[in-house]
N, C-alpha and C. Protein backbone atom coordinates (compact mmCIF):
# COMPACT_ATOMS: atom_id res chain seq x y z
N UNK A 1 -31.72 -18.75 26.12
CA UNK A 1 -31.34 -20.02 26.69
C UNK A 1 -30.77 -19.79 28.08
N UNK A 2 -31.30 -20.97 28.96
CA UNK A 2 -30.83 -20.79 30.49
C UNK A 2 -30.37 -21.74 30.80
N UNK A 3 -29.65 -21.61 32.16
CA UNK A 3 -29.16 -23.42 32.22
C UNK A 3 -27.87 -23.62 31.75
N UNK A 4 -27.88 -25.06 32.32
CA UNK A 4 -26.32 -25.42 32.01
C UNK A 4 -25.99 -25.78 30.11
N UNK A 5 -27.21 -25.65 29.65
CA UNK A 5 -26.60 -26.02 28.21
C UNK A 5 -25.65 -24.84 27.38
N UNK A 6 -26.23 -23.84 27.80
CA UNK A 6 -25.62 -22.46 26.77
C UNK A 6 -24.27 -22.39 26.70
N UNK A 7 -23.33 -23.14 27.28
CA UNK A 7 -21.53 -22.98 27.25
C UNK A 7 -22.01 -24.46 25.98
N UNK A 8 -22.73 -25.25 26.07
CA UNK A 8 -22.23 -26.34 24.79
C UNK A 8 -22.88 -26.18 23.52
N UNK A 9 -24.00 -25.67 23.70
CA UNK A 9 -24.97 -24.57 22.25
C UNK A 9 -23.53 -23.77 21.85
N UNK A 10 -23.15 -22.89 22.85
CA UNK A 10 -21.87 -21.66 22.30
C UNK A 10 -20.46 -22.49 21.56
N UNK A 11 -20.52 -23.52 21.85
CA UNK A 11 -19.13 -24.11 21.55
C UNK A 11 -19.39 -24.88 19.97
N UNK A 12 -20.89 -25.37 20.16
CA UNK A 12 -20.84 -26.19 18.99
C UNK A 12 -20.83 -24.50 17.54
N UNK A 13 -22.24 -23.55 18.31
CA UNK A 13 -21.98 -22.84 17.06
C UNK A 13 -20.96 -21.70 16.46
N UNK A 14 -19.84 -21.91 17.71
CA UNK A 14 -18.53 -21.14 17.35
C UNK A 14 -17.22 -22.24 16.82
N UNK A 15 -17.33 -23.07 17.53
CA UNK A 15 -16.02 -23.76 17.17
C UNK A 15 -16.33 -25.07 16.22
N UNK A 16 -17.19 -25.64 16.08
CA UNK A 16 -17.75 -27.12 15.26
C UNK A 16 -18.28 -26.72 13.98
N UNK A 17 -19.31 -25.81 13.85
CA UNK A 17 -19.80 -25.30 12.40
C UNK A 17 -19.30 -24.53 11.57
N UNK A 18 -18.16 -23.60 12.21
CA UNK A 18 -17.80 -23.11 11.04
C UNK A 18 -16.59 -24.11 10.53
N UNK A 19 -15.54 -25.01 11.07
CA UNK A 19 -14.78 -25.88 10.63
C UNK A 19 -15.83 -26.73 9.67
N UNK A 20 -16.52 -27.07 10.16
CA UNK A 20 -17.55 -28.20 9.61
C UNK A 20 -17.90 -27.73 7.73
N UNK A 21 -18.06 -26.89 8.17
CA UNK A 21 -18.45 -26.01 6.52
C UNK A 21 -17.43 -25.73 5.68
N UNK A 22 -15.94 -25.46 6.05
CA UNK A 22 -14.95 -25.81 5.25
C UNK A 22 -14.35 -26.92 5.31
N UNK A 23 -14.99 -27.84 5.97
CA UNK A 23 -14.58 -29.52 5.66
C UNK A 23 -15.67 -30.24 3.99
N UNK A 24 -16.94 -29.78 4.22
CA UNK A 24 -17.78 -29.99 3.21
C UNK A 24 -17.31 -29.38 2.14
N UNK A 25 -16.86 -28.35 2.25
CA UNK A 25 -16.74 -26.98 0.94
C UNK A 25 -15.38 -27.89 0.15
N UNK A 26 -14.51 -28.71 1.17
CA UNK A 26 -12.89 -29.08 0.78
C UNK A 26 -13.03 -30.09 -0.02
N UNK A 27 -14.33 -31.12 0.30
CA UNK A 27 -15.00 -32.28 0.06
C UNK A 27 -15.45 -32.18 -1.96
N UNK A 28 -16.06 -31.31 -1.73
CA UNK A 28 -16.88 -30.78 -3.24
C UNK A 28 -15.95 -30.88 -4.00
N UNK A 29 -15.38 -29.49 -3.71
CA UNK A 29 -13.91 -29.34 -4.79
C UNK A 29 -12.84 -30.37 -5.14
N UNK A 30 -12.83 -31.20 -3.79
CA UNK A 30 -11.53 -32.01 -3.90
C UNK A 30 -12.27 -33.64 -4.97
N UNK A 31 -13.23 -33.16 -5.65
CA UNK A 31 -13.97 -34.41 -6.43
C UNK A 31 -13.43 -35.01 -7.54
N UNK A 32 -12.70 -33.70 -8.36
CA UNK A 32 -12.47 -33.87 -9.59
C UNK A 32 -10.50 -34.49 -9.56
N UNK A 33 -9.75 -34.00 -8.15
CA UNK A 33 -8.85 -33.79 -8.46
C UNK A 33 -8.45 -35.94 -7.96
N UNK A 34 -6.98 -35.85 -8.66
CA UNK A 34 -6.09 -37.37 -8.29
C UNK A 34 -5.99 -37.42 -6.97
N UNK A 35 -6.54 -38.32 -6.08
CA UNK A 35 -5.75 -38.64 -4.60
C UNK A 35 -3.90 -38.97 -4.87
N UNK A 36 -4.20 -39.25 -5.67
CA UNK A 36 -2.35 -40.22 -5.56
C UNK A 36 -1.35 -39.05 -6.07
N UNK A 37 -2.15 -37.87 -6.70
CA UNK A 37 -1.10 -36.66 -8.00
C UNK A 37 -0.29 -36.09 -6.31
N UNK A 38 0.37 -36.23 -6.18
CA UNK A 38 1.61 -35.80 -5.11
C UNK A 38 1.96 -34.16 -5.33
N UNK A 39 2.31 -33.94 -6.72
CA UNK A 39 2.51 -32.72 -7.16
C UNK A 39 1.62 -31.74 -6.55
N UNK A 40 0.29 -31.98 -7.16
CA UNK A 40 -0.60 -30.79 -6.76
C UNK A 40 -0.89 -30.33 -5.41
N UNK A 41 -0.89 -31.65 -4.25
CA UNK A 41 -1.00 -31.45 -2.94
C UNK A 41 0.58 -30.68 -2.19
N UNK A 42 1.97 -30.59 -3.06
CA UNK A 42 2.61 -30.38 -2.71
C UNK A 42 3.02 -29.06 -3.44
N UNK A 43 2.44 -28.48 -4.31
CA UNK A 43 2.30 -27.25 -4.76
C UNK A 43 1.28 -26.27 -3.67
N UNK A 44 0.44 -27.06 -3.25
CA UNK A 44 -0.93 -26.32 -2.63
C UNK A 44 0.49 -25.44 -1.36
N UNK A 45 0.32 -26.66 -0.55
CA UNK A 45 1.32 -26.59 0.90
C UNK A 45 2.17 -25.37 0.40
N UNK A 46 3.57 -25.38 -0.98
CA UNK A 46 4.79 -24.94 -0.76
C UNK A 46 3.80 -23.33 -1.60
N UNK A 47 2.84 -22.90 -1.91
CA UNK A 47 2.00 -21.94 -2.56
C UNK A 47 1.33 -21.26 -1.09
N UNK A 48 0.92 -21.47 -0.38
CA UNK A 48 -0.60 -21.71 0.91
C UNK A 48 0.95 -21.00 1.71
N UNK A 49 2.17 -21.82 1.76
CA UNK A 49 3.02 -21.68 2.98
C UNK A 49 3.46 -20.30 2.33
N UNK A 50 3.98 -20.39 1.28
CA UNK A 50 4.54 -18.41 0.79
C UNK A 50 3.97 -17.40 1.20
N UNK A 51 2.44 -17.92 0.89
CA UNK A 51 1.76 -16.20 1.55
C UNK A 51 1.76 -16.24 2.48
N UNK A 52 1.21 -17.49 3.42
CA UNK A 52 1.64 -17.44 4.71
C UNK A 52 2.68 -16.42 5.37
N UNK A 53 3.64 -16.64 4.66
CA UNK A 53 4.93 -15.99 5.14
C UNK A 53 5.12 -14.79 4.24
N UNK A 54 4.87 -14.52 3.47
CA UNK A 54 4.59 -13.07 3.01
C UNK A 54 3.72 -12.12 3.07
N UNK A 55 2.21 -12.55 3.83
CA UNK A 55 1.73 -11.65 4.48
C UNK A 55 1.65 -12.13 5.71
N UNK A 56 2.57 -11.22 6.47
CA UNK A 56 2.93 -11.47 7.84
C UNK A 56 2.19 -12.34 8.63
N UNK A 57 2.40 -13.79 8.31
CA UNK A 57 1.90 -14.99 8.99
C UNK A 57 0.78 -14.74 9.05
N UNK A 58 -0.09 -14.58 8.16
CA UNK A 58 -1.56 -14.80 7.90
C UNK A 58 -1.93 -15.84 7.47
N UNK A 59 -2.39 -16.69 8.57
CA UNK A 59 -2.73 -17.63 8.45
C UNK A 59 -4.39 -18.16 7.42
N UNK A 60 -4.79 -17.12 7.35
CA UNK A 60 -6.27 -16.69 6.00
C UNK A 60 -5.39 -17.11 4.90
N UNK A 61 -4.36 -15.76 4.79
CA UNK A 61 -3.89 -15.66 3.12
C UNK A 61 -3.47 -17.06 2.77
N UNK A 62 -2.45 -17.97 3.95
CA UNK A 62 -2.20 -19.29 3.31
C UNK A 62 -2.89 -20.05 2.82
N UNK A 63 -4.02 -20.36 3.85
CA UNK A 63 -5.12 -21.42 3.33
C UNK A 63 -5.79 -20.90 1.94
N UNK A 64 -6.17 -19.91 1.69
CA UNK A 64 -6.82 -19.44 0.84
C UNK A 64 -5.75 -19.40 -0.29
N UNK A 65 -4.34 -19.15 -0.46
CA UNK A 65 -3.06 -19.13 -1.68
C UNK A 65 -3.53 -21.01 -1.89
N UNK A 66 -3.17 -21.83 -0.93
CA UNK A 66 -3.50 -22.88 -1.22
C UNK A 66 -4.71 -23.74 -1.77
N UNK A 67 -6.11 -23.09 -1.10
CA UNK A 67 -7.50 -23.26 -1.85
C UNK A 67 -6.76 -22.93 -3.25
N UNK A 68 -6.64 -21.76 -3.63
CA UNK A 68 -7.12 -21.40 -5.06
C UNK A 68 -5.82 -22.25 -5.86
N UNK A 69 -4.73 -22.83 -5.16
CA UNK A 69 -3.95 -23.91 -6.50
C UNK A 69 -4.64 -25.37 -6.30
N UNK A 70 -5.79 -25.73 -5.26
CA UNK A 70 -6.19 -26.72 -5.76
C UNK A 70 -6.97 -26.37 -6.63
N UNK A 71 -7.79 -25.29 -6.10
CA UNK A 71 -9.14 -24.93 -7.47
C UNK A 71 -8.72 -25.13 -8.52
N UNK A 72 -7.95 -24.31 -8.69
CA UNK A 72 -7.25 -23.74 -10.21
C UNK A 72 -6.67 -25.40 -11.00
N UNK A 73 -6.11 -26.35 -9.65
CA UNK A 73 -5.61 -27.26 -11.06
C UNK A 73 -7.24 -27.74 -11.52
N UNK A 74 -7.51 -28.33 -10.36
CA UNK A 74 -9.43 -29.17 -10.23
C UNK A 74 -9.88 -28.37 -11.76
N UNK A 75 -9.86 -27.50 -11.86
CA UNK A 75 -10.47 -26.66 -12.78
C UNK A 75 -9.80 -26.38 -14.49
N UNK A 76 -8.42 -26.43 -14.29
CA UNK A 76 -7.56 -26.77 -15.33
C UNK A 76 -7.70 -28.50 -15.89
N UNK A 77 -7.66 -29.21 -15.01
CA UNK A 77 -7.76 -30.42 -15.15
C UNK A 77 -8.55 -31.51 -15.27
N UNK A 78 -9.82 -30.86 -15.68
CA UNK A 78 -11.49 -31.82 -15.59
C UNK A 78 -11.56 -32.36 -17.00
């Protein structure tokens, strides 16, 4: 690719698609669970925020401590 497009080709397939794919992926999972259950969204956060902060502000380990207590209720709870 030549030209002025290749800085907005580079942006969409670094910064737009990979968010984009854990917006869909959040979508799936989040099917089974209560919008209104307060608990579980506030377990995810105070679960997601620990590892956060226990592996030295890794911001991976949080999201992912937090993925797996929504999974886990979604999955406890069908």
């Amino acid at each position: 690719m030549s030209g002025g497009l290749w800085p907005y080709v580079a942006l969409i397939a670094a910064g737009f698609l990979p968010s984009e794919v854990w917006r869909w992926f959040a979508i799936v999972l989040a099917r089974g669970l209560d919008e209104r259950s307060e608990i579980v969204r506030f377990a995810a956060v105070a679960v997601g925020f620990a590892a956060f902060l226990a592996l030295r502000r890794s911001v991976l380990a949080g999201v992912l401590a937090g993925e797996a207590v929504l999974v886990g209720v979604s999955l406890v709870w069908r």
